[in-house]
PDB file of N, CA and C in Angstrom:
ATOM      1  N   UNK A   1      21.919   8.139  -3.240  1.00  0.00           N
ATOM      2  CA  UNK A   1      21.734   9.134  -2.200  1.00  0.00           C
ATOM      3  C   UNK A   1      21.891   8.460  -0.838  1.00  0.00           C
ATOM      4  N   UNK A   2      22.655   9.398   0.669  1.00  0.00           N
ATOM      5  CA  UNK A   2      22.928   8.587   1.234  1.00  0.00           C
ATOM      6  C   UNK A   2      21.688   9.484   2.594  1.00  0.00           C
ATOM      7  N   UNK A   3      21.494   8.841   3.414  1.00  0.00           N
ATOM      8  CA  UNK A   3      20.674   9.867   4.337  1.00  0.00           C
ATOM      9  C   UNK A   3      21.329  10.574   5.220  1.00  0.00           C
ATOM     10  N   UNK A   4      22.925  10.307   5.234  1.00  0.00           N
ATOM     11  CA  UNK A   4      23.705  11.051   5.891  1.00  0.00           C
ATOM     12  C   UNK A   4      24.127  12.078   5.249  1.00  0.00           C
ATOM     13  N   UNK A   5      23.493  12.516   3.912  1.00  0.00           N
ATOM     14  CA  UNK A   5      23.071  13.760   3.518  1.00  0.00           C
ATOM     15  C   UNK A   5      22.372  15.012   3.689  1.00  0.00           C
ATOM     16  N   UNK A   6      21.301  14.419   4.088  1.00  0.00           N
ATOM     17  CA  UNK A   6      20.000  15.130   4.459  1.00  0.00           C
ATOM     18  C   UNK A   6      20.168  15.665   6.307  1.00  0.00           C
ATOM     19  N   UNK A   7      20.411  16.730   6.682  1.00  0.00           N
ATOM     20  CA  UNK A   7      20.137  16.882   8.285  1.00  0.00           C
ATOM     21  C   UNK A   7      19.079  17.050   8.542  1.00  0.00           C
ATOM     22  N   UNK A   8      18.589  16.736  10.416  1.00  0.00           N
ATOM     23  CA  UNK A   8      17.460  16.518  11.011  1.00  0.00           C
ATOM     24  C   UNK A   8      16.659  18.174  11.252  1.00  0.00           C
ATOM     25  N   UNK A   9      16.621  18.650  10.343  1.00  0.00           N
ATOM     26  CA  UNK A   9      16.489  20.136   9.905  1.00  0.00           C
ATOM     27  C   UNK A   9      14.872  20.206   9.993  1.00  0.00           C
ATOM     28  N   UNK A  10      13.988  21.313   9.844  1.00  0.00           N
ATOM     29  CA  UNK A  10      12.665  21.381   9.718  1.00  0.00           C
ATOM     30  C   UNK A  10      13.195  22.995   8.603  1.00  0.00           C
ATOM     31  N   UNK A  11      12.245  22.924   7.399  1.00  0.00           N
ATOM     32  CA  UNK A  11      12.320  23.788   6.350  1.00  0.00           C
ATOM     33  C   UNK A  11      11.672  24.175   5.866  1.00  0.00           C
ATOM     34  N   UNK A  12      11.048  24.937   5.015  1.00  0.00           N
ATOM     35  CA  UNK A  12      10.067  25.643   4.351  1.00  0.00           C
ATOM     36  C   UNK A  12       9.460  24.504   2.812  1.00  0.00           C
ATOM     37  N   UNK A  13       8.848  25.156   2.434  1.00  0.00           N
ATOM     38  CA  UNK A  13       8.373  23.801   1.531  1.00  0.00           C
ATOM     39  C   UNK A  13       9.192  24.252   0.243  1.00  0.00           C
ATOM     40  N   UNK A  14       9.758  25.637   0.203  1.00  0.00           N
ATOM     41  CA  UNK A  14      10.452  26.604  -0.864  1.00  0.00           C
ATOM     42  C   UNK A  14      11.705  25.713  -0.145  1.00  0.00           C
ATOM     43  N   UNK A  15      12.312  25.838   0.559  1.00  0.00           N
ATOM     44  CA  UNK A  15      14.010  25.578   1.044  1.00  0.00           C
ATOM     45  C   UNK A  15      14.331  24.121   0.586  1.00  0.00           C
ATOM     46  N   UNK A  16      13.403  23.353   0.726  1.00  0.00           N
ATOM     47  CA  UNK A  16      13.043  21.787   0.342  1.00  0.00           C
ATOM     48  C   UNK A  16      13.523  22.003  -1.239  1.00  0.00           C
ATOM     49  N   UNK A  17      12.597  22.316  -1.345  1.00  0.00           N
ATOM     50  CA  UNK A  17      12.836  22.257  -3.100  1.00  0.00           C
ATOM     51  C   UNK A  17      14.236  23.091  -3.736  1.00  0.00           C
ATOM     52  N   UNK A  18      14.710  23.914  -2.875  1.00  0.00           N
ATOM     53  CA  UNK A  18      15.718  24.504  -3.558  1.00  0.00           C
ATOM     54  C   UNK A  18      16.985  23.916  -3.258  1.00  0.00           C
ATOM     55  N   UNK A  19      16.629  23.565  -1.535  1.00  0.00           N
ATOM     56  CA  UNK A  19      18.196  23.024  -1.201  1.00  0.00           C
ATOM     57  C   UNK A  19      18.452  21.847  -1.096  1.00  0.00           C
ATOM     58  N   UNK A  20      17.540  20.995  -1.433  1.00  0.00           N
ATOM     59  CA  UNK A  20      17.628  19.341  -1.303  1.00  0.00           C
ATOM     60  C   UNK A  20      17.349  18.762  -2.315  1.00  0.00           C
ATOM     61  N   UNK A  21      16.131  18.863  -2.854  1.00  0.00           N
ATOM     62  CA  UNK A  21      15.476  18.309  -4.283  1.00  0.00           C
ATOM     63  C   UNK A  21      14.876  19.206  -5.168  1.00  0.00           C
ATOM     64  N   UNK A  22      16.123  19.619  -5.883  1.00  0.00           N
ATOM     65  CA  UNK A  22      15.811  20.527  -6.961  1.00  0.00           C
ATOM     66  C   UNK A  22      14.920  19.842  -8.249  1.00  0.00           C
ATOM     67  N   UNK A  23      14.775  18.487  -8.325  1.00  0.00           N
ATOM     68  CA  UNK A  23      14.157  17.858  -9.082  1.00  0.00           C
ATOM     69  C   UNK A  23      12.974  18.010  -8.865  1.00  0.00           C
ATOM     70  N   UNK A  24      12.044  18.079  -8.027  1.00  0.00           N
ATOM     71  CA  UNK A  24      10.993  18.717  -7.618  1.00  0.00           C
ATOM     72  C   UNK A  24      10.241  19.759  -8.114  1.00  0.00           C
ATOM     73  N   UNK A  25       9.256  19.560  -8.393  1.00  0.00           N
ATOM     74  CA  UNK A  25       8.177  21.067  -8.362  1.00  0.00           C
ATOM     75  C   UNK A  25       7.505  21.192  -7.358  1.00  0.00           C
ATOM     76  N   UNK A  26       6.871  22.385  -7.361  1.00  0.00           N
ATOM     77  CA  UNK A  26       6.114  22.351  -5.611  1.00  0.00           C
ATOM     78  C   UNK A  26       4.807  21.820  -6.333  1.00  0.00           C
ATOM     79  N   UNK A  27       3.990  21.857  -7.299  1.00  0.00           N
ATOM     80  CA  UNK A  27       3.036  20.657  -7.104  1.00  0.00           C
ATOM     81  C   UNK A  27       3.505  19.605  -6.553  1.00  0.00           C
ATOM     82  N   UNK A  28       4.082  18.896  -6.826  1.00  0.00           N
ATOM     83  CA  UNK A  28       4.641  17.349  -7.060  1.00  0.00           C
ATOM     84  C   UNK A  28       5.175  17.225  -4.888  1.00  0.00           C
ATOM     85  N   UNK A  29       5.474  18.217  -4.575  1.00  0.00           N
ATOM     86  CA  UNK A  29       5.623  18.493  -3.553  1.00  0.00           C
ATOM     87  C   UNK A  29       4.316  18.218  -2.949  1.00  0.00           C
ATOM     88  N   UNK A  30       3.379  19.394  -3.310  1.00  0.00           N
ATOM     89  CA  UNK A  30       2.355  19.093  -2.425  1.00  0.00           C
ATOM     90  C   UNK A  30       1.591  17.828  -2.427  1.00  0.00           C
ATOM     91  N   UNK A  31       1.665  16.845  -3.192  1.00  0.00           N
ATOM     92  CA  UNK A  31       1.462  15.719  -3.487  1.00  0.00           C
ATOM     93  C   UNK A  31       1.477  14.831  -2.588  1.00  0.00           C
ATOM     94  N   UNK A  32       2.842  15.036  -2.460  1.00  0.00           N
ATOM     95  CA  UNK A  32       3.434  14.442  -1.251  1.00  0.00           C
ATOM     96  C   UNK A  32       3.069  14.603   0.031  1.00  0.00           C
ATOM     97  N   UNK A  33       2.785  15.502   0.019  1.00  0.00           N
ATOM     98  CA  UNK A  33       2.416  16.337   1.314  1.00  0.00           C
ATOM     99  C   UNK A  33       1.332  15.596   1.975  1.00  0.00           C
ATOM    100  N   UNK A  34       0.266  15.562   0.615  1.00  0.00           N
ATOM    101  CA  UNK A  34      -1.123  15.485   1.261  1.00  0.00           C
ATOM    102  C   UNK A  34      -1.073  13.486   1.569  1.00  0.00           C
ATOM    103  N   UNK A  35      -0.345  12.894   0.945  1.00  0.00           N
ATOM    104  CA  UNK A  35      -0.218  11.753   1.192  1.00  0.00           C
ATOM    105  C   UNK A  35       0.608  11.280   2.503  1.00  0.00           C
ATOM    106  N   UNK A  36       1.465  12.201   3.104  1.00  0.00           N
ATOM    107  CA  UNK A  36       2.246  12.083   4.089  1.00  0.00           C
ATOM    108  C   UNK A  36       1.352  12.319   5.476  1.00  0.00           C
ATOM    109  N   UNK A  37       0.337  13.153   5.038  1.00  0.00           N
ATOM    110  CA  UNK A  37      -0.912  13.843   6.692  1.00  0.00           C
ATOM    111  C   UNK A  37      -1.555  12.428   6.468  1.00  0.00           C
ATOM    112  N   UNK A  38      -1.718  11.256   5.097  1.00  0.00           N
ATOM    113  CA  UNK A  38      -2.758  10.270   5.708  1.00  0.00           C
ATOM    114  C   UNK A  38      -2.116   9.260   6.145  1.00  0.00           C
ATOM    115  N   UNK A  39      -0.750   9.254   6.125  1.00  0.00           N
ATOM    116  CA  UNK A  39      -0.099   8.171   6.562  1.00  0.00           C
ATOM    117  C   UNK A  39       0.391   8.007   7.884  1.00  0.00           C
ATOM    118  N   UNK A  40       0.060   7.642   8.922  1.00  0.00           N
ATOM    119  CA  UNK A  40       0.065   7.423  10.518  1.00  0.00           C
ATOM    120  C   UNK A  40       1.950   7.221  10.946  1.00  0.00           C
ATOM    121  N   UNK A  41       2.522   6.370  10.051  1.00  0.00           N
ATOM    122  CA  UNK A  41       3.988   6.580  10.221  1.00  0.00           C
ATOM    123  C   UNK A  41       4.637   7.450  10.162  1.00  0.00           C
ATOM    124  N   UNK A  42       4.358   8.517   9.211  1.00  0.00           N
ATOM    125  CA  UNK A  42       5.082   9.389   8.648  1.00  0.00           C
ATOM    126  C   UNK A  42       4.542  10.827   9.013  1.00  0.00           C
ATOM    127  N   UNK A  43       3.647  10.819   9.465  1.00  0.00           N
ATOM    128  CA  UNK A  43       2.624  12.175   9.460  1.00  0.00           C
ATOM    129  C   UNK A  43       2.931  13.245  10.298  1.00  0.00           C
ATOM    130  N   UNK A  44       4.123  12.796  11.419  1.00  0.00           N
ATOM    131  CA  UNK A  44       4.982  13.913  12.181  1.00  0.00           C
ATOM    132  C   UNK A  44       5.927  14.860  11.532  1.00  0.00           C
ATOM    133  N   UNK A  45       6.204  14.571   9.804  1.00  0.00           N
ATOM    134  CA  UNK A  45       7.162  14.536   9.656  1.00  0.00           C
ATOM    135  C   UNK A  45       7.284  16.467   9.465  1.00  0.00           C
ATOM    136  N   UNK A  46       5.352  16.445   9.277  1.00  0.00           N
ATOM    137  CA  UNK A  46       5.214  18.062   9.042  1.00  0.00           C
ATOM    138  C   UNK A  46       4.790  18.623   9.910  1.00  0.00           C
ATOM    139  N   UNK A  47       5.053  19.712  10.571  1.00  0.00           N
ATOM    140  CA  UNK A  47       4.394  20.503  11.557  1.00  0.00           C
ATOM    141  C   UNK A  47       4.065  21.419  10.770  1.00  0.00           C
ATOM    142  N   UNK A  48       2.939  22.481  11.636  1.00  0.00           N
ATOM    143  CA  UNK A  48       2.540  23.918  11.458  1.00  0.00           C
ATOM    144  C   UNK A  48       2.985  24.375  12.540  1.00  0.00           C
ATOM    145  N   UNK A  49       3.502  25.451  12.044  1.00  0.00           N
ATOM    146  CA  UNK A  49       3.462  26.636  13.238  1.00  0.00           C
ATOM    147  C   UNK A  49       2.601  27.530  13.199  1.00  0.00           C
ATOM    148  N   UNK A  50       2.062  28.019  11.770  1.00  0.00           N
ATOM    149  CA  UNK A  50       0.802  28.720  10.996  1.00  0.00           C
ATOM    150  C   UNK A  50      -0.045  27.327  10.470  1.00  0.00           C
ATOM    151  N   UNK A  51      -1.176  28.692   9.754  1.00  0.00           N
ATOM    152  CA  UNK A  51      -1.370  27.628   8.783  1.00  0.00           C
ATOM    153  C   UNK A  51      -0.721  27.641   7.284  1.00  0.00           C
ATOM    154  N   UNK A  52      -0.085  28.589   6.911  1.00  0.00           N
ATOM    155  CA  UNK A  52       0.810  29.228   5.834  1.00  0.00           C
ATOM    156  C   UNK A  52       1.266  28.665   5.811  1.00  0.00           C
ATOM    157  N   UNK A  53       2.142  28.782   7.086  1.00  0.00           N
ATOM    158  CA  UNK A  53       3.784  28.076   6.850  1.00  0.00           C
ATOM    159  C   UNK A  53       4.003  26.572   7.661  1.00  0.00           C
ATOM    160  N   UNK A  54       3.478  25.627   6.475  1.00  0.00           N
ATOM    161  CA  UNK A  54       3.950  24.360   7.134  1.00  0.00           C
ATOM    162  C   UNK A  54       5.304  24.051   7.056  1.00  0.00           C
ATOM    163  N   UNK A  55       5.924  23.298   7.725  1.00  0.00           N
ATOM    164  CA  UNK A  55       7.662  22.873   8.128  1.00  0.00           C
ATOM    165  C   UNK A  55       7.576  21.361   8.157  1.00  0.00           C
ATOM    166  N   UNK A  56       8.809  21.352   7.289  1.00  0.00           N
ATOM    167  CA  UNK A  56       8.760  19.823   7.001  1.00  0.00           C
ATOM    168  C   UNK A  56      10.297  19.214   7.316  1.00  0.00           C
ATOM    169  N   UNK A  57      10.498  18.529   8.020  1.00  0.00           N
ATOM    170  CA  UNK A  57      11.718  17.881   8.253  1.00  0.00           C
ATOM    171  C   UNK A  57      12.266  16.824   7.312  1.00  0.00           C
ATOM    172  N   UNK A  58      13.620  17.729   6.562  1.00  0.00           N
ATOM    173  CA  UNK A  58      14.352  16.805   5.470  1.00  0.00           C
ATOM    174  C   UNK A  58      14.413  15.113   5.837  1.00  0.00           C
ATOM    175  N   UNK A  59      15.391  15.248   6.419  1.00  0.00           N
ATOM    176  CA  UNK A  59      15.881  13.715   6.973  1.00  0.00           C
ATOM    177  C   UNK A  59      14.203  12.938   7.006  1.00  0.00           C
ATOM    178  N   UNK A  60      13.096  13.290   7.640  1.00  0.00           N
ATOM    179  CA  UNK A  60      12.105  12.244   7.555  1.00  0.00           C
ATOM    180  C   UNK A  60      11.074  12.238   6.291  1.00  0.00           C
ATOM    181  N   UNK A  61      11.293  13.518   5.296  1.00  0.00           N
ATOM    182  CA  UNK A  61      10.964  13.348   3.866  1.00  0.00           C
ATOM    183  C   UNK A  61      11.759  12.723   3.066  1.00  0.00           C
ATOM    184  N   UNK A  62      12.855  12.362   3.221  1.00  0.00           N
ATOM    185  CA  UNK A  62      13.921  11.422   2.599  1.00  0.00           C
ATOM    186  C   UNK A  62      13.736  10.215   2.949  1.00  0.00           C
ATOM    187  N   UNK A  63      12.914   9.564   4.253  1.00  0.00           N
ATOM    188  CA  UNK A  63      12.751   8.663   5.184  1.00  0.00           C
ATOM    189  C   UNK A  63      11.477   7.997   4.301  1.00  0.00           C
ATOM    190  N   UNK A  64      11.013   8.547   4.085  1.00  0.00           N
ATOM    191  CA  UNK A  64       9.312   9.261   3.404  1.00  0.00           C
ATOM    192  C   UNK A  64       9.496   8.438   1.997  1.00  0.00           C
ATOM    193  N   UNK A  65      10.034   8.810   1.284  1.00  0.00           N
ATOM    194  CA  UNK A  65      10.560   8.626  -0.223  1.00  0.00           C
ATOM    195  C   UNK A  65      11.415   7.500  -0.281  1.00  0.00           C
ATOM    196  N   UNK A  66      12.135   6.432   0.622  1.00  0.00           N
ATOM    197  CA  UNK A  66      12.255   5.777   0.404  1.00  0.00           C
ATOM    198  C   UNK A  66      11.331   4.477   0.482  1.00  0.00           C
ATOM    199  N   UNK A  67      10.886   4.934   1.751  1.00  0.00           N
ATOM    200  CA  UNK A  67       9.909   4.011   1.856  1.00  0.00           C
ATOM    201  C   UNK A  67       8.534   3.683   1.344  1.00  0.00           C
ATOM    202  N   UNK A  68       8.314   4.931   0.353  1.00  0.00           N
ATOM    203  CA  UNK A  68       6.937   4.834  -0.547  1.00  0.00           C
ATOM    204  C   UNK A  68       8.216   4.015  -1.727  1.00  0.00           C
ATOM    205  N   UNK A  69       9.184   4.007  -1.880  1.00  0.00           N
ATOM    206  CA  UNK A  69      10.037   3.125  -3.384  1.00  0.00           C
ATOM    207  C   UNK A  69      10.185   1.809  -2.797  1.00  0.00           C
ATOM    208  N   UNK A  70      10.262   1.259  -1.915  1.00  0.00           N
ATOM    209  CA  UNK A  70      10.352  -0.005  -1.186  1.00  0.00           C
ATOM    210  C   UNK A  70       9.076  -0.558  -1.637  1.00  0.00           C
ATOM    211  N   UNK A  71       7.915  -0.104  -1.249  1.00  0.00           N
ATOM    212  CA  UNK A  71       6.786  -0.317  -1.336  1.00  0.00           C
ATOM    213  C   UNK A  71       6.496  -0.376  -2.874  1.00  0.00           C
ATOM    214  N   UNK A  72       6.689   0.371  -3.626  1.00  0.00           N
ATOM    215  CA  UNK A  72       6.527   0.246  -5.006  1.00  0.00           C
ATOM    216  C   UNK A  72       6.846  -0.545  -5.681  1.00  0.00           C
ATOM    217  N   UNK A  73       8.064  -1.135  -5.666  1.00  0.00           N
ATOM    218  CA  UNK A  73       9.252  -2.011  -6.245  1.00  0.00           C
ATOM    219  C   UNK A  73       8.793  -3.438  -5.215  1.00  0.00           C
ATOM    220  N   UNK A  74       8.315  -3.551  -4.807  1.00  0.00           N
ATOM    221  CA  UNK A  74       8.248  -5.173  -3.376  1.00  0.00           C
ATOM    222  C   UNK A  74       8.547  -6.539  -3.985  1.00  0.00           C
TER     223      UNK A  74
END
């Protein structure tokens, strides 16, 4: 996967999963999620505009996912 895939987009947590990583479930999503609000690097990557509808920017959840596999693999 290249990151010049992913645009600097903000999306629904449904659009995520359908139009980028269909491998995904939205548990497995929210997973992510809640690990991304404790992480100080990464934690912009979601806004609210509600509280419903959080927005998450592809390009820095791809940013996100590599760098939790860097970390894994060291």
């Amino acid at each position: 996967m290249d990151i010049n895939n992913f645009p600097d987009i903000l999306v629904s947590k449904q659009q995520l999963i359908d139009n980028y990583f269909p491998v995904f479930k939205m548990k497995t999503l929210e997973k992510y999620m809640t690990a991304i609000k404790k992480d100080d690097d990464f934690k912009c990557i979601i806004t609210y505009g509600s509280s419903r509808m959080p927005m998450i920017n592809v390009k820095g959840f791809f940013l996100y996912l590599q760098n939790r596999q860097n970390k894994m693999y060291k």
